[in-house]
N, C-alpha and C. Protein backbone atom coordinates (compact mmCIF):
# COMPACT_ATOMS: atom_id res chain seq x y z
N UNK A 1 0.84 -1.18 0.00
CA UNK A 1 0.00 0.00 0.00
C UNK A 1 0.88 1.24 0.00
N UNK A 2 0.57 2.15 -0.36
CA UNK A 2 0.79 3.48 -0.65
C UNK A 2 0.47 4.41 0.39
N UNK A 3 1.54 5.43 1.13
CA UNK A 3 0.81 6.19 2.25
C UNK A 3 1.50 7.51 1.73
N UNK A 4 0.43 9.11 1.93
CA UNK A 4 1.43 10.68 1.91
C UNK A 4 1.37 10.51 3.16
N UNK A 5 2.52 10.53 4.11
CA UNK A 5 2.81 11.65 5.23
C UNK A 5 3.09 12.68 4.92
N UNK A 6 2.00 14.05 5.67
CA UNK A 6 2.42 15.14 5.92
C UNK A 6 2.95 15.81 7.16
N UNK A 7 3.97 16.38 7.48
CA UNK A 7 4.54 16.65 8.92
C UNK A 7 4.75 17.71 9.01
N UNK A 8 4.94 18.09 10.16
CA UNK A 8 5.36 19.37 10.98
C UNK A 8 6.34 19.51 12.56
N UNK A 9 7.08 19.57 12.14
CA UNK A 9 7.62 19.73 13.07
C UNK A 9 6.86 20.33 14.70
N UNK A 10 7.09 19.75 15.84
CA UNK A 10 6.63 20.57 17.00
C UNK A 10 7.90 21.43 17.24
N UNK A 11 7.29 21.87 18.72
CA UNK A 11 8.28 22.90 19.26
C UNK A 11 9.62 21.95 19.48
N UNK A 12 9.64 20.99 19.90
CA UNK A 12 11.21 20.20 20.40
C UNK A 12 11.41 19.88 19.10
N UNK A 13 11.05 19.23 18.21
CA UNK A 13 11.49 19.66 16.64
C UNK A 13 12.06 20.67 16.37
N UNK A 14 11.87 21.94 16.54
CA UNK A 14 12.34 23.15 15.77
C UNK A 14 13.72 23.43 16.74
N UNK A 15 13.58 22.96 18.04
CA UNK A 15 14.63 23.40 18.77
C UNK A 15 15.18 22.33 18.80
N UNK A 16 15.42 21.40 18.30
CA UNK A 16 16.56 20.14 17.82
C UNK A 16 16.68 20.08 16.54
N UNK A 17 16.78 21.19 16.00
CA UNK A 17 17.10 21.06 14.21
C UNK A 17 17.81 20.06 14.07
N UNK A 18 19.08 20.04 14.72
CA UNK A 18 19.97 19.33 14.19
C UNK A 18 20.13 18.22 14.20
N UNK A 19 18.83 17.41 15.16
CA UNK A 19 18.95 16.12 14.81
C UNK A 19 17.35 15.81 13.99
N UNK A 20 17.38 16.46 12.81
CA UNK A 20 16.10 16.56 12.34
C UNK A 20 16.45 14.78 11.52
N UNK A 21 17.47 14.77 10.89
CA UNK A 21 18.27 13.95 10.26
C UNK A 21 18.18 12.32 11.00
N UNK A 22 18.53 12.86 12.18
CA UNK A 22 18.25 11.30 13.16
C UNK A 22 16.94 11.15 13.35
N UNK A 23 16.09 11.95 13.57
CA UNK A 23 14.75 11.65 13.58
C UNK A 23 13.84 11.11 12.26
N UNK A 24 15.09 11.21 10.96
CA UNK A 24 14.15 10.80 9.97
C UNK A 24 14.32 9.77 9.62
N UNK A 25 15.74 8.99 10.34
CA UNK A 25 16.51 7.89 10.16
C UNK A 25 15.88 6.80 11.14
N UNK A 26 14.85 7.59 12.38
CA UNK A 26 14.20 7.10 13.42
C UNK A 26 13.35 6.01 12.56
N UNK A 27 12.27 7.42 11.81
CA UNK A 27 11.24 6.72 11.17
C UNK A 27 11.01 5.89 9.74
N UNK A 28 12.49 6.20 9.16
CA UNK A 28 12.74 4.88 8.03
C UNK A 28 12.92 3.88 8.74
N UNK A 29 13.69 3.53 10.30
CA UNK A 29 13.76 2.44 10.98
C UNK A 29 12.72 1.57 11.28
N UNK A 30 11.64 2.43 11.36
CA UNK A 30 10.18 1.95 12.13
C UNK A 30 9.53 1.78 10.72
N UNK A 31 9.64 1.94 9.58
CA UNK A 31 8.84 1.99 8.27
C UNK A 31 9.15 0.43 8.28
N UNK A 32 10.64 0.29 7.70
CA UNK A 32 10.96 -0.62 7.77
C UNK A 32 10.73 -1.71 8.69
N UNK A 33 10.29 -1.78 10.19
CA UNK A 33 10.74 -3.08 11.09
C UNK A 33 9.27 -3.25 11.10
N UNK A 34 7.98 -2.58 10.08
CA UNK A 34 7.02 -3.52 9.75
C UNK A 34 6.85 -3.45 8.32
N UNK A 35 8.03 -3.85 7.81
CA UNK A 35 8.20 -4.34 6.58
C UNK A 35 7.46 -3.23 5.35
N UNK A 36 7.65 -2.19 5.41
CA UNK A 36 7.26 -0.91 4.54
C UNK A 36 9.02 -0.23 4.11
N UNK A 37 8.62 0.62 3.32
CA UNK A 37 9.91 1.40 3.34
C UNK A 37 10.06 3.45 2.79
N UNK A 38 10.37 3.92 3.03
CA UNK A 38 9.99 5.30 3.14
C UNK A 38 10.81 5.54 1.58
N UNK A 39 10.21 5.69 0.46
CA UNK A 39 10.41 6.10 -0.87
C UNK A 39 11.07 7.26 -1.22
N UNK A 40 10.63 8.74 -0.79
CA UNK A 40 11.24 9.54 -1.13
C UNK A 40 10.56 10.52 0.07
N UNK A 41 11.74 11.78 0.61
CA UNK A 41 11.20 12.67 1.46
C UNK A 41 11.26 14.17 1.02
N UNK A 42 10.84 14.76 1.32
CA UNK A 42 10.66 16.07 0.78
C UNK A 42 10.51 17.50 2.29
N UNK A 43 11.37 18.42 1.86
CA UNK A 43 11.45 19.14 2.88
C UNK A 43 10.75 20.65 2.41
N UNK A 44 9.55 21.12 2.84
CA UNK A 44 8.77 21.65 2.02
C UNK A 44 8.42 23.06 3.21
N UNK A 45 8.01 24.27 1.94
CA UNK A 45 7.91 25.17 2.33
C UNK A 45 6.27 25.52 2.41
N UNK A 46 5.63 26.28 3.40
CA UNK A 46 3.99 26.52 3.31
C UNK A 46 3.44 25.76 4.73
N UNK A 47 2.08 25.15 4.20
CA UNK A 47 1.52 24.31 5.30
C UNK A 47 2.64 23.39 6.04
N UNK A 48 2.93 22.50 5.33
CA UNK A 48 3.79 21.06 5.66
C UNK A 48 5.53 22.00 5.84
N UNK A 49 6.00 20.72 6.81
CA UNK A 49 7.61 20.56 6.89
C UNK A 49 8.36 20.00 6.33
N UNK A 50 7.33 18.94 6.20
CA UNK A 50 8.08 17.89 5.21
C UNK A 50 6.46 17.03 4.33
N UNK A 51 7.28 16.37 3.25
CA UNK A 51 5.99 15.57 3.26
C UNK A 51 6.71 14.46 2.53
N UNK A 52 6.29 13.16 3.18
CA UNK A 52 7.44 11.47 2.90
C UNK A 52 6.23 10.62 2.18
N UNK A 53 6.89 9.80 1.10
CA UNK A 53 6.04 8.78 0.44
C UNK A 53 6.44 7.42 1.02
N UNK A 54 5.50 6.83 1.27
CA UNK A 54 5.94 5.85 2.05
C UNK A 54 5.18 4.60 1.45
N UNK A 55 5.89 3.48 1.47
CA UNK A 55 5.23 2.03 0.66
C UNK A 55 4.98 1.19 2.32
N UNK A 56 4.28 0.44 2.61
CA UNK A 56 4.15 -0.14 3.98
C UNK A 56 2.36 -1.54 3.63
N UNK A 57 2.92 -2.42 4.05
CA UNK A 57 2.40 -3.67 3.71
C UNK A 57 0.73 -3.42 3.99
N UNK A 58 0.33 -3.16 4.95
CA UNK A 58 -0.94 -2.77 5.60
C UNK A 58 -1.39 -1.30 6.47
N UNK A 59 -2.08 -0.80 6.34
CA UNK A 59 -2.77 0.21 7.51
C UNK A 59 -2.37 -0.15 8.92
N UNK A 60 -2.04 -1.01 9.35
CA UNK A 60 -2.54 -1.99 10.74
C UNK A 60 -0.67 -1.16 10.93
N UNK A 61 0.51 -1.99 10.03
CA UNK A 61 1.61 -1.80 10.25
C UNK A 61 1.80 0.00 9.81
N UNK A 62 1.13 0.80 9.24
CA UNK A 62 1.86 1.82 9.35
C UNK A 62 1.31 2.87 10.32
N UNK A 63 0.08 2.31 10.87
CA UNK A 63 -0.48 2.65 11.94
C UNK A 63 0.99 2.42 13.22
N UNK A 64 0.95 1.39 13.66
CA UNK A 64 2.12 1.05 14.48
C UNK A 64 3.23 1.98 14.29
N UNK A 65 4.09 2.24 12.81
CA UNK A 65 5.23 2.83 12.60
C UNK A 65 4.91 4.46 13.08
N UNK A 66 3.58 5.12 12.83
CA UNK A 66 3.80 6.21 12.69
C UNK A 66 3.43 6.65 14.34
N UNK A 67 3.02 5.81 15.05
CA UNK A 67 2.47 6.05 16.77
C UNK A 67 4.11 5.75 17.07
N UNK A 68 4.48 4.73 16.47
CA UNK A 68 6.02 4.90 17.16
C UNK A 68 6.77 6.28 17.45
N UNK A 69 6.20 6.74 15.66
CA UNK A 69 7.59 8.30 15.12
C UNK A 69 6.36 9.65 16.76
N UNK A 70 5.41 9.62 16.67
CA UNK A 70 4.92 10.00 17.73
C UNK A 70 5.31 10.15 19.00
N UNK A 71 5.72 9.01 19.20
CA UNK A 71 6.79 8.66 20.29
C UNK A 71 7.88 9.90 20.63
N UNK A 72 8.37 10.15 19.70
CA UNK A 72 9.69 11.30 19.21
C UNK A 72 9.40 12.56 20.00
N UNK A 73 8.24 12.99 20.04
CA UNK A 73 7.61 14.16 19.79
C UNK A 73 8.40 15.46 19.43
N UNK A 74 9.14 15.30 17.73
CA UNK A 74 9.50 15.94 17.39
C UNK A 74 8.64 16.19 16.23
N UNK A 75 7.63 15.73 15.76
CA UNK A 75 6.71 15.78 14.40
C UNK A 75 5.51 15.13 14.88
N UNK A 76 4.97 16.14 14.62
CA UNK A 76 3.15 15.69 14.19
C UNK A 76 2.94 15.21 12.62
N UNK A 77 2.00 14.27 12.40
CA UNK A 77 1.84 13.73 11.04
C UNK A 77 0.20 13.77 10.89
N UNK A 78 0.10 14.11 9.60
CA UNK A 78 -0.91 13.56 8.94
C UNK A 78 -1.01 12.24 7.79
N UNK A 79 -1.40 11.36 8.02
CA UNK A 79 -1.22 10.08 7.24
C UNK A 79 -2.23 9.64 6.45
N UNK A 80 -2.06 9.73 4.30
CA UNK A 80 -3.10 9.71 3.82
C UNK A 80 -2.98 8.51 3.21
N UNK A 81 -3.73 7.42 2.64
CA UNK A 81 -3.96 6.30 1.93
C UNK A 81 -3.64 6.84 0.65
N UNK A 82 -2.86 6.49 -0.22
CA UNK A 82 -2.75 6.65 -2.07
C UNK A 82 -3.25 5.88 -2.38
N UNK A 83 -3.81 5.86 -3.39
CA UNK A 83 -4.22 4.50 -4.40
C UNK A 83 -4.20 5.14 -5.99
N UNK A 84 -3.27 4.67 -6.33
CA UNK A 84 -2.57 4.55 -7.82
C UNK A 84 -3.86 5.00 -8.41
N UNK A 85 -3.53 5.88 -9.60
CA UNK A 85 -4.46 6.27 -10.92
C UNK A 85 -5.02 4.73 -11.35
N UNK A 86 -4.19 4.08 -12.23
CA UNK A 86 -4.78 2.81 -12.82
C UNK A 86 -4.91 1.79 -12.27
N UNK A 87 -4.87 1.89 -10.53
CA UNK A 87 -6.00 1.07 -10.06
C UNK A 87 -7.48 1.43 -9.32
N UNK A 88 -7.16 2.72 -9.45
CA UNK A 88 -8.72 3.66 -9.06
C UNK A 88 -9.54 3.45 -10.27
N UNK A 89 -8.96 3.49 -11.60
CA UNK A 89 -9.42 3.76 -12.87
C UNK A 89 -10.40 1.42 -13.34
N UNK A 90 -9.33 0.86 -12.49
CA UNK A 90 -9.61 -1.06 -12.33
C UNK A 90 -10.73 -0.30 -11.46
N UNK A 91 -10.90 0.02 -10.28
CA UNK A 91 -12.08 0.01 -9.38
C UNK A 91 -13.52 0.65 -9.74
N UNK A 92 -13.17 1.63 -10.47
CA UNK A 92 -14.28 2.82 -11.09
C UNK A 92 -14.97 1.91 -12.22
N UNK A 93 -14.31 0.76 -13.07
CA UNK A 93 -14.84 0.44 -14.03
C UNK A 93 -15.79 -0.64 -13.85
N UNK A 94 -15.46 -1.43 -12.34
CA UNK A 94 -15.99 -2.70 -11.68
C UNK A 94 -17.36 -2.31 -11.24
């Protein structure tokens, strides 16, 4: 499955810049140890801080990964379901 995280840094976020890096290395750890893996990250200007594409086997496991990165409380997330164009386009036609 396909997930957007959108994030934001909190206040102990902004005042640990510098381990913004270990904290992102936190949550490729946790993507990974339920068998997902964090695709590409993006460090973004506006609403979001960042916003990460993430591949992860089930809801159930990236549920788990992202209460972990919670844990941190260096980022708040918003976590959206993707579902691919040409398999929305398989579902729409069924």
């Amino acid at each position: 499955m396909n997930f957007i995280v959108f994030g934001h840094f909190t206040q102990t976020g902004v005042e640990k810049v510098m381990n913004v890096k270990e904290c992102v290395l936190k949550m490729d750890t946790l993507v990974r140890s339920v068998g997902g893996k964090v695709r590409d990250l993006y460090y973004t200007l506006g609403t979001y801080d960042f916003v990460a594409f993430i591949e992860a086997p089930d809801e159930k496991g990236m549920l788990k990964a992202m209460m972990e990165v919670a844990k941190f409380g260096m980022m708040r997330t918003e976590t959206l379901i993707a579902v691919p164009a040409k398999e929305t386009a398989q579902i729409i036609k069924t």
